[in-house]
PDB file of N, CA and C in Angstrom:
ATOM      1  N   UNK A   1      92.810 107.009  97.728  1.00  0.00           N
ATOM      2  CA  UNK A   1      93.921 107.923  97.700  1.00  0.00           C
ATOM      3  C   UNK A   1      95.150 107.198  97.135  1.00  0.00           C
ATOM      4  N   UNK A   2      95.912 107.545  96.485  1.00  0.00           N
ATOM      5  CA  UNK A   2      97.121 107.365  95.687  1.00  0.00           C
ATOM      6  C   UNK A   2      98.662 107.653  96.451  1.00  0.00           C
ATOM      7  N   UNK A   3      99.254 106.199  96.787  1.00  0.00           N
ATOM      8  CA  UNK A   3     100.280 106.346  98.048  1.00  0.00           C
ATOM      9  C   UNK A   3     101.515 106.841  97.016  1.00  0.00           C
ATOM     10  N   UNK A   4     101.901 107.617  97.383  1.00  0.00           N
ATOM     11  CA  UNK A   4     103.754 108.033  96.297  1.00  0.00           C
ATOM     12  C   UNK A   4     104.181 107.554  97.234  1.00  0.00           C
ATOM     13  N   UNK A   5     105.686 106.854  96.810  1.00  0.00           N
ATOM     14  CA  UNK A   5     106.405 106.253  98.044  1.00  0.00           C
ATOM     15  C   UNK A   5     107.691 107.170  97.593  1.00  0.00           C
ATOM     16  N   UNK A   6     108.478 107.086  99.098  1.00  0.00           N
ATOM     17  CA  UNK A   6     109.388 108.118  98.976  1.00  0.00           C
ATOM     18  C   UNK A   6     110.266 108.059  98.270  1.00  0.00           C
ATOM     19  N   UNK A   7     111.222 108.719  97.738  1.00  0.00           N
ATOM     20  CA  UNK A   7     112.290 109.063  97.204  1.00  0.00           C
ATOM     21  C   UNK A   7     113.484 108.006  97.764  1.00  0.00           C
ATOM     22  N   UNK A   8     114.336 107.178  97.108  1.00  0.00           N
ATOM     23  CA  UNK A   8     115.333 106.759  98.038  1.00  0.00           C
ATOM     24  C   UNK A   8     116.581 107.604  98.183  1.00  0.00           C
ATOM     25  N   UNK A   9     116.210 108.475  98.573  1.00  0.00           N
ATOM     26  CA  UNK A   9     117.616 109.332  99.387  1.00  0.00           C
ATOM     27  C   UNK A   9     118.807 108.624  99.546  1.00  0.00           C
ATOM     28  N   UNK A  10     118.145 107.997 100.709  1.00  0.00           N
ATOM     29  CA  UNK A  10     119.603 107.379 101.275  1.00  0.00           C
ATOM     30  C   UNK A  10     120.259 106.469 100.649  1.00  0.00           C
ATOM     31  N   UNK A  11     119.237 105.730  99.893  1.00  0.00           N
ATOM     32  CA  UNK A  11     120.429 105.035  98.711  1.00  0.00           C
ATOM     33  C   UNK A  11     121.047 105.624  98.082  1.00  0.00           C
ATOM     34  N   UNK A  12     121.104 106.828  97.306  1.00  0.00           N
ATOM     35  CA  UNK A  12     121.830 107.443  96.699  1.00  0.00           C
ATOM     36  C   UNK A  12     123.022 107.986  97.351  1.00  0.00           C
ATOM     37  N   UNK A  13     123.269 108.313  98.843  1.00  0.00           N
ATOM     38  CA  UNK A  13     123.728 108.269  99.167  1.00  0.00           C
ATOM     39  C   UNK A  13     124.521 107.575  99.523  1.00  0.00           C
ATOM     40  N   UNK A  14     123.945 106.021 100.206  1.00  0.00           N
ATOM     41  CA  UNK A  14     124.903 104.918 100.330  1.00  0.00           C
ATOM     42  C   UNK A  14     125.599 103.911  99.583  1.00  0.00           C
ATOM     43  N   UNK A  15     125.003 104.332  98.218  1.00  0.00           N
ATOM     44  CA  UNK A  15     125.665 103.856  96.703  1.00  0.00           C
ATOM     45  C   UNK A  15     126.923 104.568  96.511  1.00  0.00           C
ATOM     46  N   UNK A  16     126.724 105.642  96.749  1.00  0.00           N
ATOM     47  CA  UNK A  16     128.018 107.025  96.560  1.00  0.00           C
ATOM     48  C   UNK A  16     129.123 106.357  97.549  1.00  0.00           C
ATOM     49  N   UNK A  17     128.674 106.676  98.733  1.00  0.00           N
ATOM     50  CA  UNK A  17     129.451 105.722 100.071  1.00  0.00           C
ATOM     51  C   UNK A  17     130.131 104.376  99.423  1.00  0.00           C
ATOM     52  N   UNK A  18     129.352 103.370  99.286  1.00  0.00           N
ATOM     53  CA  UNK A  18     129.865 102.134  99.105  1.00  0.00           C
ATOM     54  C   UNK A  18     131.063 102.408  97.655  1.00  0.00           C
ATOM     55  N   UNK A  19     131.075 103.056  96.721  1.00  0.00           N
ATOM     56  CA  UNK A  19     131.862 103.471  95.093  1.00  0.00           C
ATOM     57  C   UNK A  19     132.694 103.883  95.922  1.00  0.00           C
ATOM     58  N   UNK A  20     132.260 105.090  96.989  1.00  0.00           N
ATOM     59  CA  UNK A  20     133.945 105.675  96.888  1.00  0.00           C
ATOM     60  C   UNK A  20     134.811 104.730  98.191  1.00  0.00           C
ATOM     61  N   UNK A  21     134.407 104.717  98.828  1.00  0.00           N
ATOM     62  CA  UNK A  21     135.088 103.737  99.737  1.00  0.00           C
ATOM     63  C   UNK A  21     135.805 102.530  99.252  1.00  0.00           C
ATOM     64  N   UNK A  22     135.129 101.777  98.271  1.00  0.00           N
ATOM     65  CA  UNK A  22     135.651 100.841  97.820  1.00  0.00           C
ATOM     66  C   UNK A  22     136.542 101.108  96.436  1.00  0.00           C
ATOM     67  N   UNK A  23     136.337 102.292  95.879  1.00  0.00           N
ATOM     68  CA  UNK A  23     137.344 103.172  95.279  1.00  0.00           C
ATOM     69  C   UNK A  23     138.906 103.286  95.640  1.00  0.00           C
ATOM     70  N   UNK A  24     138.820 103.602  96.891  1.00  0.00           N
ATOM     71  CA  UNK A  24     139.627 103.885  97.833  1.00  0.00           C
ATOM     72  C   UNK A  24     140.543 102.522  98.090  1.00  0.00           C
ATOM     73  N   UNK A  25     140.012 101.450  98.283  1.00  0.00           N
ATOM     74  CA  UNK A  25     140.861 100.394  98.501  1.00  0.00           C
ATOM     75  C   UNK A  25     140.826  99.705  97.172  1.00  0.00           C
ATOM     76  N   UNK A  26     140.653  99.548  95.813  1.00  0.00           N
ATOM     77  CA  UNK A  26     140.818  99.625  94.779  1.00  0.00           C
ATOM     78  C   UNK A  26     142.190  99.918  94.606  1.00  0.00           C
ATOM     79  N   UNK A  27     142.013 101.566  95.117  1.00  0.00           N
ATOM     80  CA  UNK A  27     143.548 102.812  94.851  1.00  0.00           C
ATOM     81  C   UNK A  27     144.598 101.605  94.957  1.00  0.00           C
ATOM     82  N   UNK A  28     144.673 101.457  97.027  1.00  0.00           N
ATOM     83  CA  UNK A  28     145.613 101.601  97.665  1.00  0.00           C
ATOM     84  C   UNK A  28     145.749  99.842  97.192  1.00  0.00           C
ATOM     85  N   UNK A  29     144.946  98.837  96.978  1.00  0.00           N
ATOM     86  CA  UNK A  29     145.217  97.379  96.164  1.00  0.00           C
ATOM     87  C   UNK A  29     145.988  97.735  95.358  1.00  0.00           C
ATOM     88  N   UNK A  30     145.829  98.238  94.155  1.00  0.00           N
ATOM     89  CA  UNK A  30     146.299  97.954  92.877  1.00  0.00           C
ATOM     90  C   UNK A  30     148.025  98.552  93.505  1.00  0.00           C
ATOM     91  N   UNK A  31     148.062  99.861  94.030  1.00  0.00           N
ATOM     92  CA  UNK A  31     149.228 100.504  94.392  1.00  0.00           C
ATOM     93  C   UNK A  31     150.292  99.281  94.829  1.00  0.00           C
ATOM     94  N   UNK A  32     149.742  98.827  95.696  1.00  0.00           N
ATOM     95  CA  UNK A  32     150.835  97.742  96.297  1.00  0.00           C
ATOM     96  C   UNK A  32     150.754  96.597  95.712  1.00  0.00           C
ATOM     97  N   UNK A  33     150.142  96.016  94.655  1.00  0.00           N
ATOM     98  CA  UNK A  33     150.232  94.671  93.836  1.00  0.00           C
ATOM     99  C   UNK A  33     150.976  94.996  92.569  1.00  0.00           C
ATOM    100  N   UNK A  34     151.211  96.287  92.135  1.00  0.00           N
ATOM    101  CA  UNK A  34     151.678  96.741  90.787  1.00  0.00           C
ATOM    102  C   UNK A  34     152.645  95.692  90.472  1.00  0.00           C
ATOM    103  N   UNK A  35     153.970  95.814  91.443  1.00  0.00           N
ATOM    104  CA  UNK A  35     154.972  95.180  91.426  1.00  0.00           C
ATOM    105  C   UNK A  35     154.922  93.796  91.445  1.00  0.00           C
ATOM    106  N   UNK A  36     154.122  93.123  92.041  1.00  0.00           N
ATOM    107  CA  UNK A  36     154.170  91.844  92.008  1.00  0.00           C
ATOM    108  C   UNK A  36     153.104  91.616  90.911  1.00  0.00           C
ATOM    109  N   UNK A  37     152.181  92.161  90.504  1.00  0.00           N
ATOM    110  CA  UNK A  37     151.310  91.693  88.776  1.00  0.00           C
ATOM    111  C   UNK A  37     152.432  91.741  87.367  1.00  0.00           C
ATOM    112  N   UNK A  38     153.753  92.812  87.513  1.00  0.00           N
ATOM    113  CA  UNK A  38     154.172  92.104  86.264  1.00  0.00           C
ATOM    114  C   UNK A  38     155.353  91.726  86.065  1.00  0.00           C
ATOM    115  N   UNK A  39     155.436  91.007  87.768  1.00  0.00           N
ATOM    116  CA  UNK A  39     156.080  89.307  87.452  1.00  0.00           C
ATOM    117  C   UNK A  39     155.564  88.417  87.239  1.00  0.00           C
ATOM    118  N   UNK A  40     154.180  88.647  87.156  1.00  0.00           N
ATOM    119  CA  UNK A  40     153.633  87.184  86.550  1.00  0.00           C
ATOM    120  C   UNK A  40     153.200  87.324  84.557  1.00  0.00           C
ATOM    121  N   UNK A  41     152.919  86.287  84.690  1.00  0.00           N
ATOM    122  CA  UNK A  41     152.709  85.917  82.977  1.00  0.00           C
ATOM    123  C   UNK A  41     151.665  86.718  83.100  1.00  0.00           C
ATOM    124  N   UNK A  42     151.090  86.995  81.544  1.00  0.00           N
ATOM    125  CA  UNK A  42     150.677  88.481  81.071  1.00  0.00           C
ATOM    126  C   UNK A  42     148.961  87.667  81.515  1.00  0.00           C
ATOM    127  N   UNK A  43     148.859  86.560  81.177  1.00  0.00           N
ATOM    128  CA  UNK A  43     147.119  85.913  81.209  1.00  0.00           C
ATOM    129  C   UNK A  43     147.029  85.619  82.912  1.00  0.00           C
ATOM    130  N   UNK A  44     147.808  85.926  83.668  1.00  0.00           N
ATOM    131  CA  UNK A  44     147.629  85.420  85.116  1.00  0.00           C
ATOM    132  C   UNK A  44     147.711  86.909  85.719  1.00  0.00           C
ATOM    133  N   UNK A  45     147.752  88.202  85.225  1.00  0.00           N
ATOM    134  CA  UNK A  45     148.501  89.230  86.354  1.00  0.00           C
ATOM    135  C   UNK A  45     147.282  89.415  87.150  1.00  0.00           C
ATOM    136  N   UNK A  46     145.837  89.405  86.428  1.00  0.00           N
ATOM    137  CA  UNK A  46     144.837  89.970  87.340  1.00  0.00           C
ATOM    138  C   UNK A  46     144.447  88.422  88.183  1.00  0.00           C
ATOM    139  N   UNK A  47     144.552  87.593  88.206  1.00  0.00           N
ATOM    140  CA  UNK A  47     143.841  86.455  89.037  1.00  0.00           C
ATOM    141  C   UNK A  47     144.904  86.681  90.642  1.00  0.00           C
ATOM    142  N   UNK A  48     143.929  86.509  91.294  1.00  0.00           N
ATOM    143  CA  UNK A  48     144.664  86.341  92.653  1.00  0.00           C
ATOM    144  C   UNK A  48     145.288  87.675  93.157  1.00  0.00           C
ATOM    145  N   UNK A  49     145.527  88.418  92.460  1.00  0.00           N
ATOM    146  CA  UNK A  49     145.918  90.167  92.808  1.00  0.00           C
ATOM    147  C   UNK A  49     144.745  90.485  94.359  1.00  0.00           C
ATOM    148  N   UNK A  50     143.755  90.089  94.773  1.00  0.00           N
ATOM    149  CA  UNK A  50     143.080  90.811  95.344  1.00  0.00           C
ATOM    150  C   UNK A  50     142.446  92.046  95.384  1.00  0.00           C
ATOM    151  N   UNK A  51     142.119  92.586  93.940  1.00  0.00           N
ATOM    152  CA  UNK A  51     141.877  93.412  93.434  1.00  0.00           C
ATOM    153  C   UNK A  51     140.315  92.766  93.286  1.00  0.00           C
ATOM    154  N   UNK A  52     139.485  91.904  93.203  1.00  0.00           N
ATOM    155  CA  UNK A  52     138.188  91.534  92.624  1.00  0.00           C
ATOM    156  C   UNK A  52     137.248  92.194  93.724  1.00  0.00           C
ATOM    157  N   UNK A  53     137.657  91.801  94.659  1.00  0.00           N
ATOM    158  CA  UNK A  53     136.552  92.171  96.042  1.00  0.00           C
ATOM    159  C   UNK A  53     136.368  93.884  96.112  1.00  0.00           C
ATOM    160  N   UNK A  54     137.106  94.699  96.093  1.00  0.00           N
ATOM    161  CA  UNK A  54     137.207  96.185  95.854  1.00  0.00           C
ATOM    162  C   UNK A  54     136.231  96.619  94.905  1.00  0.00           C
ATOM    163  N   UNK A  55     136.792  95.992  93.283  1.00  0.00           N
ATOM    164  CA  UNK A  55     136.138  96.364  92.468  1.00  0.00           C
ATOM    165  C   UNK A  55     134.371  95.685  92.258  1.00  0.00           C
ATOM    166  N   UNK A  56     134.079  94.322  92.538  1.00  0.00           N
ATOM    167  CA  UNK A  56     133.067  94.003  93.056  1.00  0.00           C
ATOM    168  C   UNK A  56     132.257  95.607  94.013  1.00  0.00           C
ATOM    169  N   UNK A  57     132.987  95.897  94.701  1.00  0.00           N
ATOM    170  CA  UNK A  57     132.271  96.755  95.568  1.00  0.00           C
ATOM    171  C   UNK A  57     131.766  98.197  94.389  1.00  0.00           C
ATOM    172  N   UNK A  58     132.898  98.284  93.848  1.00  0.00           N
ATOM    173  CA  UNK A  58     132.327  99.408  93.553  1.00  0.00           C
ATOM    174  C   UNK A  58     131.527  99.369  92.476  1.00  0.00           C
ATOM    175  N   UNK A  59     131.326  98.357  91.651  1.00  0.00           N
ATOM    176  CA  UNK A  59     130.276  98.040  90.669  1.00  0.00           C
ATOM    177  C   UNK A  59     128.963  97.933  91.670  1.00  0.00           C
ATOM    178  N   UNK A  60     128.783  97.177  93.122  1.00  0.00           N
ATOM    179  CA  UNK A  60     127.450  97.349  93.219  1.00  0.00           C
ATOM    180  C   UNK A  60     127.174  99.095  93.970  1.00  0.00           C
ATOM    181  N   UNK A  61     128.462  99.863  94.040  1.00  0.00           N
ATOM    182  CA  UNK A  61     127.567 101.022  94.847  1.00  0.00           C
ATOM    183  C   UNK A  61     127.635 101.726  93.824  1.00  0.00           C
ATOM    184  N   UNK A  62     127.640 101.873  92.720  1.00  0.00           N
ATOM    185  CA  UNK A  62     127.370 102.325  91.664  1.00  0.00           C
ATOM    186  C   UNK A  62     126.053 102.184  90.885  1.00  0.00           C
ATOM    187  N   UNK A  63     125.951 100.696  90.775  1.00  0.00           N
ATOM    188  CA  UNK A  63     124.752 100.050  90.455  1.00  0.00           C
ATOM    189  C   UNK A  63     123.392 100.893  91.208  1.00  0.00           C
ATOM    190  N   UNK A  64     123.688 100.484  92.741  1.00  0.00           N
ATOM    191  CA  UNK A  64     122.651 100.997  93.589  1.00  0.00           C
ATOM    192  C   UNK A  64     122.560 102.990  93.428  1.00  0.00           C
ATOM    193  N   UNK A  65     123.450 103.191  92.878  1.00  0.00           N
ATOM    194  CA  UNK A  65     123.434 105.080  93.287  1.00  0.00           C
ATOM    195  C   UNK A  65     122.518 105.027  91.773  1.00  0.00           C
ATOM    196  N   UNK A  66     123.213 104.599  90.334  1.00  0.00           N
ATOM    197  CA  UNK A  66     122.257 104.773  89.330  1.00  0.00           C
ATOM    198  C   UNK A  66     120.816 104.105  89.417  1.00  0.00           C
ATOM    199  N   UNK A  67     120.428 103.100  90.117  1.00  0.00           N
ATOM    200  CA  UNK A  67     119.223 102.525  89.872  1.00  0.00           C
ATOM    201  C   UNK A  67     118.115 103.302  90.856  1.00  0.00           C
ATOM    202  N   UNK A  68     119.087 103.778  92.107  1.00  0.00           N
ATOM    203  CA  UNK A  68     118.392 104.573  92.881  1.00  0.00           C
ATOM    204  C   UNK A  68     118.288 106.286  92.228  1.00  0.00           C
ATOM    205  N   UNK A  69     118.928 106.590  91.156  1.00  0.00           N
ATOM    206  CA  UNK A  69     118.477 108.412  90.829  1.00  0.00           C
ATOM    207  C   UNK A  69     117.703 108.121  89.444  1.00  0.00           C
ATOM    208  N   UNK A  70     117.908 106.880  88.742  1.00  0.00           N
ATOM    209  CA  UNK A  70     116.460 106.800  87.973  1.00  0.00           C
ATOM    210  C   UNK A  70     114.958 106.722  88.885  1.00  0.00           C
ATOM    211  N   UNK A  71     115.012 105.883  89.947  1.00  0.00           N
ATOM    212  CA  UNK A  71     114.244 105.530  90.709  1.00  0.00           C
ATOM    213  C   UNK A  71     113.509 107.298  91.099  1.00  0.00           C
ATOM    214  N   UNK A  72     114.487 108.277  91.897  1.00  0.00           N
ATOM    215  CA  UNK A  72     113.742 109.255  92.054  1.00  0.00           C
ATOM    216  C   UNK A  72     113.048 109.971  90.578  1.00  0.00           C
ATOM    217  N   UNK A  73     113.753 110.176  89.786  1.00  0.00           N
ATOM    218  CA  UNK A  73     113.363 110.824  88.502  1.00  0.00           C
ATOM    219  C   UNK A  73     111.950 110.301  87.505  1.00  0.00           C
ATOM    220  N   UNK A  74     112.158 108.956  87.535  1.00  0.00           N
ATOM    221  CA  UNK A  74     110.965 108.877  86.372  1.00  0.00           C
ATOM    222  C   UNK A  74     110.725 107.193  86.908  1.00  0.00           C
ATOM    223  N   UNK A  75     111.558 106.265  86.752  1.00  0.00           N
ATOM    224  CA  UNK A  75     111.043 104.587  86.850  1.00  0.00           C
ATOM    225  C   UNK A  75     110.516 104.052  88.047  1.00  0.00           C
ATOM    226  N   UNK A  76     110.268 103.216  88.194  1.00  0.00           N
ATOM    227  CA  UNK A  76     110.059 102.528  89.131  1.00  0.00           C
ATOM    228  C   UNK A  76     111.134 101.470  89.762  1.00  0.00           C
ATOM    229  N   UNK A  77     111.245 100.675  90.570  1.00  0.00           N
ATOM    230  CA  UNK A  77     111.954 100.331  91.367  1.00  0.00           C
ATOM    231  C   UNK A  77     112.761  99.190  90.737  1.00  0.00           C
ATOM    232  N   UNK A  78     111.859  98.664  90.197  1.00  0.00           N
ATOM    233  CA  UNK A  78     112.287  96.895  89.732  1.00  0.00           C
ATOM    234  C   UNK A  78     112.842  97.547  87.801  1.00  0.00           C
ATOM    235  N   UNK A  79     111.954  98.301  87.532  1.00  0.00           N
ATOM    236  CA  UNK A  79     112.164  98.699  85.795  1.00  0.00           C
ATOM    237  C   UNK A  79     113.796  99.653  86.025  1.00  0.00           C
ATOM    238  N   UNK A  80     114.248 100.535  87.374  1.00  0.00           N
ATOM    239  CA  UNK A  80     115.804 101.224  87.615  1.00  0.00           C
ATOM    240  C   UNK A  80     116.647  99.969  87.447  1.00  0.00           C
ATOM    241  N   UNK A  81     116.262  99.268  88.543  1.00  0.00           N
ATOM    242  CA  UNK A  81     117.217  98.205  88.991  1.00  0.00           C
ATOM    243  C   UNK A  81     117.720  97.147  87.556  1.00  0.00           C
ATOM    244  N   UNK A  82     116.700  96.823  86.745  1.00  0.00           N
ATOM    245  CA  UNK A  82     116.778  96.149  85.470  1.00  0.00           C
ATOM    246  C   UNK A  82     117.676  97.251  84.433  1.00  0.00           C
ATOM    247  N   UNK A  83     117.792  98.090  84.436  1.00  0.00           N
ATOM    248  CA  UNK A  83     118.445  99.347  83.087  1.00  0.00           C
ATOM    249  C   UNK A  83     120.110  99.211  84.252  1.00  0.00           C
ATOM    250  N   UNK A  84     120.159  99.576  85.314  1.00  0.00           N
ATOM    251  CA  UNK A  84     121.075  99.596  86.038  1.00  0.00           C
ATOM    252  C   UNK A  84     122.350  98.494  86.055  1.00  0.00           C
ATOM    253  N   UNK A  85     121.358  97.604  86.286  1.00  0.00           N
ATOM    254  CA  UNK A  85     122.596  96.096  86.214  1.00  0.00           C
ATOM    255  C   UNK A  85     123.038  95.932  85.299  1.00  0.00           C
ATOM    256  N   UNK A  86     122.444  95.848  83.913  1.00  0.00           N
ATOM    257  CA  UNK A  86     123.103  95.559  82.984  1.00  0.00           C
ATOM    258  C   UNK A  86     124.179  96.523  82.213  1.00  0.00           C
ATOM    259  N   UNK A  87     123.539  97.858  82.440  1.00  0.00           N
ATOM    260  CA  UNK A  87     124.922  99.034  82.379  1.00  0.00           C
ATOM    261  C   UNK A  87     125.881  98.904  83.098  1.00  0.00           C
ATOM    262  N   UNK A  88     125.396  98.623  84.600  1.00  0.00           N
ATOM    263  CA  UNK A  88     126.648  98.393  85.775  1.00  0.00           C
ATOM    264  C   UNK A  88     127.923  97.504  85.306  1.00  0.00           C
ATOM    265  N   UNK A  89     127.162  96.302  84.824  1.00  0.00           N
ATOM    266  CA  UNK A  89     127.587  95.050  84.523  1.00  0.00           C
ATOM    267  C   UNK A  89     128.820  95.423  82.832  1.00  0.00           C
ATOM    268  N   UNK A  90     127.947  95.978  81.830  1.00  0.00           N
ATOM    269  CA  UNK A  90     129.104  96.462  80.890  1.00  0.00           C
ATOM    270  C   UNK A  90     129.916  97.257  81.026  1.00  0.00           C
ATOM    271  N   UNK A  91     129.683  98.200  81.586  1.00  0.00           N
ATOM    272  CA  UNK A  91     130.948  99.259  82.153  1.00  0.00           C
ATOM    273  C   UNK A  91     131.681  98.680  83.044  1.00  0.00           C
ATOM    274  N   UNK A  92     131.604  97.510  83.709  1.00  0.00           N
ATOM    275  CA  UNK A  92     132.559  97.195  84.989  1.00  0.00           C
ATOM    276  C   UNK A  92     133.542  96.158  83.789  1.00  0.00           C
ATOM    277  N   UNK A  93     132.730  95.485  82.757  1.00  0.00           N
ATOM    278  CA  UNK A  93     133.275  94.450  82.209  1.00  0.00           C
ATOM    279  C   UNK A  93     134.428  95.095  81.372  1.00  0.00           C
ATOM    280  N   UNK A  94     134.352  96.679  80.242  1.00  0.00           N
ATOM    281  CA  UNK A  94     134.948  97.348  80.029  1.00  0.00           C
ATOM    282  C   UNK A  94     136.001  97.783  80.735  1.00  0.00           C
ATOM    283  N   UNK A  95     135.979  98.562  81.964  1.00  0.00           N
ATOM    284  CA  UNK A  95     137.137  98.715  82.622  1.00  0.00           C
ATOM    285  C   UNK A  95     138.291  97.726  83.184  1.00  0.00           C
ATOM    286  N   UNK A  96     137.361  96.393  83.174  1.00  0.00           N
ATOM    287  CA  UNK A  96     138.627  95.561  83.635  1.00  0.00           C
ATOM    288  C   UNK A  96     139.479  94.850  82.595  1.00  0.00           C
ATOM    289  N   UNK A  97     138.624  95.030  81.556  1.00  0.00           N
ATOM    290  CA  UNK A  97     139.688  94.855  80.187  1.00  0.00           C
ATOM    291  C   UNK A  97     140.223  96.069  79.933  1.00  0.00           C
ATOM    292  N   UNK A  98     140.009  97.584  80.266  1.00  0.00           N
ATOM    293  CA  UNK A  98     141.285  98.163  80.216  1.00  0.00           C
ATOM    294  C   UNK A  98     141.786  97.994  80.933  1.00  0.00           C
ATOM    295  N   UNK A  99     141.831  97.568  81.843  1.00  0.00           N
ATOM    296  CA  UNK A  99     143.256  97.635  83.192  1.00  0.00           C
ATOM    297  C   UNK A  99     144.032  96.586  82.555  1.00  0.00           C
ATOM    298  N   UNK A 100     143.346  95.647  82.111  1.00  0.00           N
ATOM    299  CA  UNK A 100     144.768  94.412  81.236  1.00  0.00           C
ATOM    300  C   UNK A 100     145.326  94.835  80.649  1.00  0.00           C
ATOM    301  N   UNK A 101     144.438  95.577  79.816  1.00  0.00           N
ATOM    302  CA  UNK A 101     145.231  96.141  78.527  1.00  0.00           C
ATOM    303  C   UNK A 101     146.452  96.919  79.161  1.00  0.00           C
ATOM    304  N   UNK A 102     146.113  97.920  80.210  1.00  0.00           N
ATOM    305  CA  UNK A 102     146.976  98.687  80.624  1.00  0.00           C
ATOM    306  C   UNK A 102     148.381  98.355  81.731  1.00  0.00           C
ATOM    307  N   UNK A 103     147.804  97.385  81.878  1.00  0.00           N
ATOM    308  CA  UNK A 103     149.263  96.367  82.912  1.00  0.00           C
ATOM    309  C   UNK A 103     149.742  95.375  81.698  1.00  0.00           C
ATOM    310  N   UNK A 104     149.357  94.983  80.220  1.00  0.00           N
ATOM    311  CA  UNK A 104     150.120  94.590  79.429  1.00  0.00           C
ATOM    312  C   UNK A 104     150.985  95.410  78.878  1.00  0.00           C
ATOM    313  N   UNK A 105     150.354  96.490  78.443  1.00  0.00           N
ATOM    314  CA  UNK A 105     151.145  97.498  77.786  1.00  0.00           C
ATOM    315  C   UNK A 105     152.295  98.040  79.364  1.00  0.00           C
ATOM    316  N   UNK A 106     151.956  98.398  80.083  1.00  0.00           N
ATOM    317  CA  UNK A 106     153.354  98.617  81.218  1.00  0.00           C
ATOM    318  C   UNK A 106     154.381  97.107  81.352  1.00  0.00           C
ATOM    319  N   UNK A 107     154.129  96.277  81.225  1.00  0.00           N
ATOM    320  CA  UNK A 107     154.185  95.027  81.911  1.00  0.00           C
ATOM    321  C   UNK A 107     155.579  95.118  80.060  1.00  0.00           C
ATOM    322  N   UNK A 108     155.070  95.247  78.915  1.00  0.00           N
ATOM    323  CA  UNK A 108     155.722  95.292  77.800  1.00  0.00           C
ATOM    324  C   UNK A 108     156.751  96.389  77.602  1.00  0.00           C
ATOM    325  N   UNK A 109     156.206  97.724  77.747  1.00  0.00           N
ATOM    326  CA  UNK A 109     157.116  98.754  77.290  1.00  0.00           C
ATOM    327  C   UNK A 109     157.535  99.417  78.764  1.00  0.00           C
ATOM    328  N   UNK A 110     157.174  99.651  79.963  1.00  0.00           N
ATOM    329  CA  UNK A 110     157.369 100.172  81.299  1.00  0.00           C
ATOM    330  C   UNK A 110     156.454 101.510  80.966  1.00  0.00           C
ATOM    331  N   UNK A 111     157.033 102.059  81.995  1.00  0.00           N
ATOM    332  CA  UNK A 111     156.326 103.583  82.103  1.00  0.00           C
ATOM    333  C   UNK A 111     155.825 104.480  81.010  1.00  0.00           C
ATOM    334  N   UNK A 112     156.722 104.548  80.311  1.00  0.00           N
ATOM    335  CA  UNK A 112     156.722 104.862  78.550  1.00  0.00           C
ATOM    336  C   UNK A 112     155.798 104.629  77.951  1.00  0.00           C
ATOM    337  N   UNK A 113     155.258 103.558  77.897  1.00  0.00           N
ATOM    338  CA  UNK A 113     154.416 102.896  77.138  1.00  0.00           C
ATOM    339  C   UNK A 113     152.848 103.489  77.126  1.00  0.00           C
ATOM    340  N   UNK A 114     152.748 103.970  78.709  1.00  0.00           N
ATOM    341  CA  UNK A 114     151.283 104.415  78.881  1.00  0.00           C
ATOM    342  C   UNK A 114     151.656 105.748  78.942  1.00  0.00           C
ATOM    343  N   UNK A 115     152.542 106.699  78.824  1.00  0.00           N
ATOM    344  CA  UNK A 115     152.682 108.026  78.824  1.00  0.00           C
ATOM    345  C   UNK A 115     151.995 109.128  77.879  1.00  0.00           C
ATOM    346  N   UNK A 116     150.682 109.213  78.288  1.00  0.00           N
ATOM    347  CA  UNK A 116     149.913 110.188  76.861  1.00  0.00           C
ATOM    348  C   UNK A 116     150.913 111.397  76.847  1.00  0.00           C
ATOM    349  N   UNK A 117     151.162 111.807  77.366  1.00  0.00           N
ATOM    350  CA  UNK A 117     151.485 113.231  77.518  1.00  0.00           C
ATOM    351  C   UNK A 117     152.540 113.232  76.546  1.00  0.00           C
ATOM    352  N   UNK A 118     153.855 111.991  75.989  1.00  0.00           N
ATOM    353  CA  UNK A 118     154.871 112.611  75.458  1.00  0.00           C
ATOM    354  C   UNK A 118     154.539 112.377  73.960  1.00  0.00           C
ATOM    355  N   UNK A 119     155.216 113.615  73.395  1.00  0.00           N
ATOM    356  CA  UNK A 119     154.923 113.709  71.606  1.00  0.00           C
ATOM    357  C   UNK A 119     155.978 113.494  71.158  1.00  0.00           C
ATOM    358  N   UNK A 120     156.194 112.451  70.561  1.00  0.00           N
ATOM    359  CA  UNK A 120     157.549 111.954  69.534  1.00  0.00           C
ATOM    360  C   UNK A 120     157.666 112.934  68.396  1.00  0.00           C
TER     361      UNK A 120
END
């Protein structure tokens, strides 16, 4: 007889859990370091911010929610987890070079600077 093993539910769930939670203190980090990241020099604002551990988090409950809904759909466990990390891993690497980008550009022009909305 041919064992199917179950679905991981609850990872998908506790991937979701772990992203947004650590989402959440991401928010409320960056909120209260704003001010003190651009008094420092433009190559130092993200070191030491306390911003790594948050975002750490939410790269792995992300990781785990995508490796776990390939997992139900079509792959297997070890072949999710392999497609997963390394997407996890470029998209996390992407966003934290926009956030430089985006605390250089504030850090240079202020508020203005990142304002899509206004049309010259």
């Amino acid at each position: 007889m041919y064992y199917l093993p179950q679905p991981p539910y609850f990872l998908i769930f506790a991937g979701l859990f772990i992203g947004l939670t650590c989402g959440l203190a991401f928010e409320a980090t960056l909120k209260s370091q704003v001010k003190v990241m651009l008094n420092k020099p433009v190559d130092q604002m993200l070191k030491g911010s306390g911003l790594q551990l948050p975002f750490f988090g939410i790269c792995v409950g992300i990781c785990v929610f995508l490796s776990s809904g390939l997992e139900i759909f079509i792959f297997d466990r070890w072949l999710s987890y392999a497609l997963s990390l390394p997407m996890t891993i470029f998209i996390a690497a992407l966003v934290w070079i926009q956030l430089a980008s985006v605390l250089k550009q504030l850090k240079e022009g202020g508020s203005k600077a990142i304002d899509l909305d206004a049309f010259y």
